[in-house]
N, C-alpha and C. Protein backbone atom coordinates (compact mmCIF):
# COMPACT_ATOMS: atom_id res chain seq x y z
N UNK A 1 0.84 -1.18 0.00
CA UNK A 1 0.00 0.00 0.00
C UNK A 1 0.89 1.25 0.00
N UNK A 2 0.60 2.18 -1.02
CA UNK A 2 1.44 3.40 -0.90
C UNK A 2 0.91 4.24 -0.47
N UNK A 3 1.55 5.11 0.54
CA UNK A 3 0.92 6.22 1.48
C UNK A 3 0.31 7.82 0.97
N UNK A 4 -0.56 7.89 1.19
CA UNK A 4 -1.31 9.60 0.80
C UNK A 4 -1.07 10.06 1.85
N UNK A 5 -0.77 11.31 1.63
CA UNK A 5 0.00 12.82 2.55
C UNK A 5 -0.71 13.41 2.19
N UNK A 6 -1.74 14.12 3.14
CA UNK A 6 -2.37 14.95 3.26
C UNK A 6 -1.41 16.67 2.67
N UNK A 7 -1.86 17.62 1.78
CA UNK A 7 -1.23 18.60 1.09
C UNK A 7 -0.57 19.28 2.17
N UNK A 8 -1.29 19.39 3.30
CA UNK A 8 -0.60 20.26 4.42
C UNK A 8 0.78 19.72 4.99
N UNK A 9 0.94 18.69 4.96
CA UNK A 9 1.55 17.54 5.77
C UNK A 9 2.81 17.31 4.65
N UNK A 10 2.44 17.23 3.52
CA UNK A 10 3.35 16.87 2.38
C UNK A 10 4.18 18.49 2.20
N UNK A 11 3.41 19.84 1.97
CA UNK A 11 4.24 20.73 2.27
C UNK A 11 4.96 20.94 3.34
N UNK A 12 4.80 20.54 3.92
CA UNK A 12 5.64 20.55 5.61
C UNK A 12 6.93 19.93 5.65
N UNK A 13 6.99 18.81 4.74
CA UNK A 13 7.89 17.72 4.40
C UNK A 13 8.87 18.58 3.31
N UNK A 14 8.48 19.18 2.71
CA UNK A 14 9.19 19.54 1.84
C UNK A 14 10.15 21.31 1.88
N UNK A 15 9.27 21.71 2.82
CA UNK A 15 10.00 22.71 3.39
C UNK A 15 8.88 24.18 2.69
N UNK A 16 7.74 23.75 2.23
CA UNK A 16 6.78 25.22 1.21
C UNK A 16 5.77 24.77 1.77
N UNK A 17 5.20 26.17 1.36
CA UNK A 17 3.55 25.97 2.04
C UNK A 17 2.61 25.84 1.37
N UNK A 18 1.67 25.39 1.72
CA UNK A 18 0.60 24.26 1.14
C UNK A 18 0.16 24.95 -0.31
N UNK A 19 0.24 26.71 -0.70
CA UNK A 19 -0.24 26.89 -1.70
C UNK A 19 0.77 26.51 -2.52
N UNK A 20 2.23 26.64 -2.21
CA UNK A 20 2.90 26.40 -3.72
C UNK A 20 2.61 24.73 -3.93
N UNK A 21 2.51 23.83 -2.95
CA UNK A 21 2.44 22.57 -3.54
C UNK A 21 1.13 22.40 -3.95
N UNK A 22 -0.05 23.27 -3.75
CA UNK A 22 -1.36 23.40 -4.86
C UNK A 22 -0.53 23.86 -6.36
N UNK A 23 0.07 24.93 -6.12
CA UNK A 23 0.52 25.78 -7.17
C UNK A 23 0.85 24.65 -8.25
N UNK A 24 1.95 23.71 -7.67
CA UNK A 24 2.61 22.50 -8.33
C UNK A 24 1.50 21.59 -8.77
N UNK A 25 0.48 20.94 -8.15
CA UNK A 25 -0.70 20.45 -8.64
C UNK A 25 -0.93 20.76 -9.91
N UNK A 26 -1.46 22.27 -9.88
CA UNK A 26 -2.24 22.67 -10.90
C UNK A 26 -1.50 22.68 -11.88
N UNK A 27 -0.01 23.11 -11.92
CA UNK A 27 1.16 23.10 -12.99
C UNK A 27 1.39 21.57 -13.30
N UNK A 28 1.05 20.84 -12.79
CA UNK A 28 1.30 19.41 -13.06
C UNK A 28 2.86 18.83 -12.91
N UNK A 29 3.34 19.19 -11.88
CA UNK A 29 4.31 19.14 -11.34
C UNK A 29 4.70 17.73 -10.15
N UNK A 30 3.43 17.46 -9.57
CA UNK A 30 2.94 17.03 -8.73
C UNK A 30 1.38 16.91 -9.11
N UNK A 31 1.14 15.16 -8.54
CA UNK A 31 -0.17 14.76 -8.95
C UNK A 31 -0.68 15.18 -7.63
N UNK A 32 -1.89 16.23 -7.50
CA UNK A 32 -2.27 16.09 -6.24
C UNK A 32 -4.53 15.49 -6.32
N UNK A 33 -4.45 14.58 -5.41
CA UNK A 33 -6.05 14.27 -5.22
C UNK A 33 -6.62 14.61 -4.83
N UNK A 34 -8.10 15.31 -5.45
CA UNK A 34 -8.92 16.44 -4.33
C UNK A 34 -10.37 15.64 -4.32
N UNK A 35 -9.71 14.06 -5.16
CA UNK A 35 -11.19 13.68 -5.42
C UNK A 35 -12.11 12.93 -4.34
N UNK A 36 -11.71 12.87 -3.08
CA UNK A 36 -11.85 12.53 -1.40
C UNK A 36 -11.76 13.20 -0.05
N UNK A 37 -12.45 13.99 0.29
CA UNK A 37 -11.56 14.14 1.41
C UNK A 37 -10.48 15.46 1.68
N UNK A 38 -9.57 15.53 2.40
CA UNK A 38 -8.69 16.51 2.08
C UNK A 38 -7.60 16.11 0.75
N UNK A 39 -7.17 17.13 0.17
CA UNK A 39 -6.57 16.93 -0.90
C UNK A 39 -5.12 16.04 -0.09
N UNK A 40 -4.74 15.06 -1.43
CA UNK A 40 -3.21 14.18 -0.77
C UNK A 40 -2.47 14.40 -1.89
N UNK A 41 -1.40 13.60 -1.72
CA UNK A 41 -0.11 13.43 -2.57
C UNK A 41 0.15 11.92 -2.13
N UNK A 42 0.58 11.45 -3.39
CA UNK A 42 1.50 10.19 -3.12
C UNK A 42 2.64 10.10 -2.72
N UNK A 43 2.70 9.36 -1.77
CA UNK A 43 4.09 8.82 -1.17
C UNK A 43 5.76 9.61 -2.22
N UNK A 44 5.02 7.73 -3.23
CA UNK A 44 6.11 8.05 -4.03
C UNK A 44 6.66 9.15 -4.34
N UNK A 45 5.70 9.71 -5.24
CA UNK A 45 5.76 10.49 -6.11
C UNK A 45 6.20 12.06 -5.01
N UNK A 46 5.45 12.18 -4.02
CA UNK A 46 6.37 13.43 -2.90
C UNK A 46 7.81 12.71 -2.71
N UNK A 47 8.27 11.35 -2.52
CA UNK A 47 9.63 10.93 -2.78
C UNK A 47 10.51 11.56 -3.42
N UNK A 48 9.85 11.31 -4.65
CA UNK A 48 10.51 11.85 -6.01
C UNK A 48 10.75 13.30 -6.16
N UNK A 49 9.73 14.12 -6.07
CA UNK A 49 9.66 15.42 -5.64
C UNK A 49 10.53 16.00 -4.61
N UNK A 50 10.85 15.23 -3.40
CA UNK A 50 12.04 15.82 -2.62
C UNK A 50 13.11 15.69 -2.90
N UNK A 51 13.47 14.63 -4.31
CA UNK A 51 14.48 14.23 -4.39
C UNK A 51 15.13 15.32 -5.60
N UNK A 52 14.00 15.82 -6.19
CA UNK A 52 14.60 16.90 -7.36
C UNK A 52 14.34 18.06 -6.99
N UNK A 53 13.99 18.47 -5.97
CA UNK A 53 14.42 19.97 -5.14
C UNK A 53 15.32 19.64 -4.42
N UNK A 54 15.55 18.81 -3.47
CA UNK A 54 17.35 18.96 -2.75
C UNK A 54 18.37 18.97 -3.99
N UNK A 55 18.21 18.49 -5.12
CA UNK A 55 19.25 18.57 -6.09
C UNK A 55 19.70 20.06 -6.71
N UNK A 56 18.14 20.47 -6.67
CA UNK A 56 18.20 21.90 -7.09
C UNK A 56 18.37 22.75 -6.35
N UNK A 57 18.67 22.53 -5.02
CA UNK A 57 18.44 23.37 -3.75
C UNK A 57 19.99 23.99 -4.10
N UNK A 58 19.93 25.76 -3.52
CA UNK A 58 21.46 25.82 -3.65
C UNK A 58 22.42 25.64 -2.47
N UNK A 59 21.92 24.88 -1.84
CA UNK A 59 22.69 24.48 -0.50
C UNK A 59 23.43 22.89 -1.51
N UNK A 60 22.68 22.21 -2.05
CA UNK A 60 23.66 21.73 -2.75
C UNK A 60 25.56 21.78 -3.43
N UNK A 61 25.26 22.72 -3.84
CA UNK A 61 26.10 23.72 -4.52
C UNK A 61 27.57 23.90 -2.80
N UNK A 62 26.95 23.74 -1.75
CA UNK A 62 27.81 23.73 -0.78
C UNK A 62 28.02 22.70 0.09
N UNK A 63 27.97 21.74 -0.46
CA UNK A 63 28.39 20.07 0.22
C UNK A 63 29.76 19.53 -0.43
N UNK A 64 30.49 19.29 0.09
CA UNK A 64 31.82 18.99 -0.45
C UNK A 64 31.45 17.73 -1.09
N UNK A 65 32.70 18.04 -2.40
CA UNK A 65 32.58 17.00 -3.61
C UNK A 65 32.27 16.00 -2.94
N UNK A 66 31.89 15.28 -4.36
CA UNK A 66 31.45 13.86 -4.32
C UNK A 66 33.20 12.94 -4.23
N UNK A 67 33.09 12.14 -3.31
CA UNK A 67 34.06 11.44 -3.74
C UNK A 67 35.51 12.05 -2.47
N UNK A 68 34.76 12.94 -1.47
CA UNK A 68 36.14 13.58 -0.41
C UNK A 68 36.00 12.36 0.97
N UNK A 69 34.32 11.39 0.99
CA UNK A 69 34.61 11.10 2.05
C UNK A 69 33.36 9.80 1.61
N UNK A 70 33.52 8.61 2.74
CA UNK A 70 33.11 7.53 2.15
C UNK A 70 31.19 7.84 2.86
N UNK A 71 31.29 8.91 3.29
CA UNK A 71 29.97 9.26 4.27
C UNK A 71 28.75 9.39 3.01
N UNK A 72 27.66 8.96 3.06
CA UNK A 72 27.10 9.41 2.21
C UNK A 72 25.57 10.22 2.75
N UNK A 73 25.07 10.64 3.95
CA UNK A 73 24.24 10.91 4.52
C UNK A 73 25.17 12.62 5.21
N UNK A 74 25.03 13.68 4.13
CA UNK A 74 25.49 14.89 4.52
C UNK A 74 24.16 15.84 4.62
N UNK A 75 24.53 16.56 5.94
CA UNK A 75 23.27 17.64 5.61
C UNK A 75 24.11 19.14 5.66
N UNK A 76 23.43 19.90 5.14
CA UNK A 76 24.40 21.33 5.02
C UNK A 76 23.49 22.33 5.93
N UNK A 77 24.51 22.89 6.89
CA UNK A 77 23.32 23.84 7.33
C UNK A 77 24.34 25.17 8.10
N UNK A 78 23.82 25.67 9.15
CA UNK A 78 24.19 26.81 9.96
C UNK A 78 24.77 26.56 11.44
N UNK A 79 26.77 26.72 11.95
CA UNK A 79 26.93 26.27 13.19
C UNK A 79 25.74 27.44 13.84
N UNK A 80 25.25 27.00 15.18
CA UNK A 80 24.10 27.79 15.95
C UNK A 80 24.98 27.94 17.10
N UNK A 81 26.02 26.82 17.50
CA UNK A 81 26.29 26.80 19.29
C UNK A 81 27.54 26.19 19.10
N UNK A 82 28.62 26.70 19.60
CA UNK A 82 29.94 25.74 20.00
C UNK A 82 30.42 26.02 21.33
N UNK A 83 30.49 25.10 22.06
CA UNK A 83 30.82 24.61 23.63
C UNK A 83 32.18 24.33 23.16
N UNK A 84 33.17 24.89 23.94
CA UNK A 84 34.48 24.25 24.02
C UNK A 84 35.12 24.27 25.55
N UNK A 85 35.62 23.39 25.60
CA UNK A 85 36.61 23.07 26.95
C UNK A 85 37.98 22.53 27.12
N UNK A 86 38.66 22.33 27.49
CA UNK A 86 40.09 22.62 27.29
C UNK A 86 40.32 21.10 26.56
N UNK A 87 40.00 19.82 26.65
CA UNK A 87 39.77 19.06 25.31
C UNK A 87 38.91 18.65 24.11
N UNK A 88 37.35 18.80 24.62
CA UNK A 88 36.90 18.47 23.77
C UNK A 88 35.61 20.23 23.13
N UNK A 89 35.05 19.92 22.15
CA UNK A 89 33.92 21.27 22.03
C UNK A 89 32.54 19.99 21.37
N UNK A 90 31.50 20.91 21.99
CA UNK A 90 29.91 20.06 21.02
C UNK A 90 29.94 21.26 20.02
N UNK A 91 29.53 21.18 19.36
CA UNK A 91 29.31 21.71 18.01
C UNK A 91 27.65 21.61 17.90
N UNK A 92 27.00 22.49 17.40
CA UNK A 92 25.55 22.44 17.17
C UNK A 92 25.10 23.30 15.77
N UNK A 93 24.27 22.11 14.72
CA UNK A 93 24.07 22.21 13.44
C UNK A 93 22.80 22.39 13.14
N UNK A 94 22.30 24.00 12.81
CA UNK A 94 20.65 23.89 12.48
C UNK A 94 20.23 23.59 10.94
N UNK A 95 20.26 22.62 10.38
CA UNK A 95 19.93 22.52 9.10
C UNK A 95 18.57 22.47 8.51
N UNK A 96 17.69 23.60 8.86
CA UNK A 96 16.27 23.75 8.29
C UNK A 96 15.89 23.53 9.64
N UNK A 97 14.83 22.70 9.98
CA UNK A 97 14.25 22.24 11.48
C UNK A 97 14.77 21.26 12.18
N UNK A 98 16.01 20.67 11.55
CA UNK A 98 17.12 19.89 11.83
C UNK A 98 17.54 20.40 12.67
N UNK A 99 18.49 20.20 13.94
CA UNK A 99 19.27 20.10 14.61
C UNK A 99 20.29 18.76 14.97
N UNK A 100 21.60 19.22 14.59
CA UNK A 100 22.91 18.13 14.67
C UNK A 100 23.53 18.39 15.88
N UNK A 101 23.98 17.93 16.49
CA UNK A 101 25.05 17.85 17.75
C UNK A 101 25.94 17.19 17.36
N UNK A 102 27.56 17.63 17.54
CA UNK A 102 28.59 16.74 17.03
C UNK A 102 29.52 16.99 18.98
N UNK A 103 30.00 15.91 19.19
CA UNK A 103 30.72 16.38 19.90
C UNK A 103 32.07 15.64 19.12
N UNK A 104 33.51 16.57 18.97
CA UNK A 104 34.52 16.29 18.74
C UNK A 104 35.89 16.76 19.73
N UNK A 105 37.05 16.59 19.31
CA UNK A 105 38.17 17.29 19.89
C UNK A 105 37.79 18.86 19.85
N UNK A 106 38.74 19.46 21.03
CA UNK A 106 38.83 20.86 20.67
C UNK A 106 39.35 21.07 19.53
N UNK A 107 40.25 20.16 19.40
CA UNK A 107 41.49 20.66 17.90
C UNK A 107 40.76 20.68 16.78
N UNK A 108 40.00 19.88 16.46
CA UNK A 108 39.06 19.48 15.23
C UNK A 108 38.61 20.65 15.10
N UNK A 109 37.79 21.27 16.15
CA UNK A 109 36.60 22.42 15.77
C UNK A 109 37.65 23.61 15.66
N UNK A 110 38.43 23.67 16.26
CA UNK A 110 39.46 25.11 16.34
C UNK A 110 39.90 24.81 14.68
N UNK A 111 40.63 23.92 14.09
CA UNK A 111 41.14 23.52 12.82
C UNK A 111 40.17 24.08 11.93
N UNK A 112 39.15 23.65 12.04
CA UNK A 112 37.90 23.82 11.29
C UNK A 112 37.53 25.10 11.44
N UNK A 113 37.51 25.76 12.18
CA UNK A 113 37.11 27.20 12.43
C UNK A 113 35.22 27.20 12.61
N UNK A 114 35.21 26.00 13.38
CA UNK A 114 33.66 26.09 13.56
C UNK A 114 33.10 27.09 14.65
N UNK A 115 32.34 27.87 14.28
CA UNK A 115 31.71 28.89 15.20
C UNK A 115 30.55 29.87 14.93
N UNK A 116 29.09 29.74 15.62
CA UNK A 116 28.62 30.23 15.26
C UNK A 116 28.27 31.34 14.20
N UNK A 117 27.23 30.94 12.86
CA UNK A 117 27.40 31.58 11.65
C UNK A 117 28.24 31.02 10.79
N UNK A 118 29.10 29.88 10.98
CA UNK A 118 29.81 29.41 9.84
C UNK A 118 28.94 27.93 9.09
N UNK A 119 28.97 28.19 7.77
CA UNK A 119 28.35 27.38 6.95
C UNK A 119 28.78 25.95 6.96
N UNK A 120 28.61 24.83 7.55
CA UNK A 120 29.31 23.64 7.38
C UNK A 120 28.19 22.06 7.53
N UNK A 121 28.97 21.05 7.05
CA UNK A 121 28.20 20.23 6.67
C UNK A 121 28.16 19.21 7.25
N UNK A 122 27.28 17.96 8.01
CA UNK A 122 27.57 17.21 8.87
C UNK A 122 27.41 15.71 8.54
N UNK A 123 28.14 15.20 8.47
CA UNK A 123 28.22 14.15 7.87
C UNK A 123 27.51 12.56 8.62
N UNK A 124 26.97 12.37 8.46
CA UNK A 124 26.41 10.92 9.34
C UNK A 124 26.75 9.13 8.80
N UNK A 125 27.65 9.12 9.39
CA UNK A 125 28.26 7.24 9.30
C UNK A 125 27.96 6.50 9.96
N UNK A 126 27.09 5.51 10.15
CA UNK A 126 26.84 4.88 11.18
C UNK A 126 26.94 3.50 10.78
N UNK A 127 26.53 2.17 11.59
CA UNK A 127 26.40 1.04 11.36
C UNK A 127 24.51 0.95 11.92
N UNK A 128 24.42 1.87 12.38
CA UNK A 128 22.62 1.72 12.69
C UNK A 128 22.05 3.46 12.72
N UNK A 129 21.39 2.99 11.94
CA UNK A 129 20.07 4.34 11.56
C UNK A 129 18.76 4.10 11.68
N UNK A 130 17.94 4.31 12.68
CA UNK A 130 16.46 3.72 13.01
C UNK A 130 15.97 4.64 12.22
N UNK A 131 14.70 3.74 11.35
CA UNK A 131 14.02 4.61 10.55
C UNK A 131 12.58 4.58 11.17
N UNK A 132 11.66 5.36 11.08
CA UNK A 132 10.51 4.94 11.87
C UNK A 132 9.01 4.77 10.76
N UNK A 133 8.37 4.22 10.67
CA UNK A 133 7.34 4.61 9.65
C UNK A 133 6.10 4.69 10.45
N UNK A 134 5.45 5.79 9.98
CA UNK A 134 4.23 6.23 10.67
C UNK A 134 3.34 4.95 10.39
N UNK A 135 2.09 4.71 11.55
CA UNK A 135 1.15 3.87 11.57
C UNK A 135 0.29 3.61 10.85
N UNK A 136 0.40 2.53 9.56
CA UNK A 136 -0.53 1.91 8.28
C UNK A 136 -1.47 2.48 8.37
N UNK A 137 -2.04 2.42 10.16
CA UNK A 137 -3.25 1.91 9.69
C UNK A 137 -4.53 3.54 10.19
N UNK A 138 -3.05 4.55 10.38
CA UNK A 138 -3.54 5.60 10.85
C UNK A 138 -3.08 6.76 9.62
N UNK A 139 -4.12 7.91 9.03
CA UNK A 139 -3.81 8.70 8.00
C UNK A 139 -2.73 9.81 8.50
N UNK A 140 -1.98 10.04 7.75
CA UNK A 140 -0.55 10.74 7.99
C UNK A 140 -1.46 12.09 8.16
N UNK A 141 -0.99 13.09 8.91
CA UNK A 141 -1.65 14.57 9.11
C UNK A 141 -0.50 15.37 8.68
């Protein structure tokens, strides 16, 4: 079963508000259904749609090349907070409604020149990433 996103809910996801993703509807940009209910979007197809605005996004344009690091889960955003103490500093990353916490060496962040207002990108490697999926059997809001 593929999931319908309510228009409000699907703009929310995507970072615009509910008229431009009507706007996109009507441009045929995006299939949207008004023939039930509150208007939705498909899963997929909002998939797909997030996947060719982050490309076009110009925060793109500021993620280090392809090919500098084996990480493939980067987000680009704004340092907000750096804690430092005589070895280590947390680092804090607002990327849209994102928030990152890194804690590293002092040396790292001093090297780096991380400090509130500087543009940088946070990279996520893990061996476990919990993904969560909202409840089948309950309509996404």
């Amino acid at each position: 079963m593929v999931d319908r996103i309510r228009v409000t809910d699907a703009a929310a996801l995507l970072g615009v508000s509910d008229d431009t993703l009507r706007r996109w509807g009507d441009s045929g940009r995006i299939e949207v259904d008004r023939s039930a209910g509150p208007a939705t979007v498909g899963g997929a197809e909002l998939a797909a749609l997030a996947t060719q605005i982050a490309n076009e996004s110009p925060l793109a344009r500021l993620l280090p090349a392809e090919g500098t690091s084996s990480a493939r889960n980067r987000v680009t955003g704004i340092v907000t907070r750096v804690l430092r103490d005589g070895v280590m500093a947390q680092v804090e990353l607002q990327a849209g409604p994102f928030r990152f916490v890194s804690l590293m060496s002092r040396e790292a962040a001093d090297e780096l020149r991380l400090e509130p207002g500087a543009v940088a990108t946070a990279s996520v490697k893990a061996t476990t990433v919990v993904i969560e999926h909202a409840d089948p059997r309950r309509e996404v809001r």
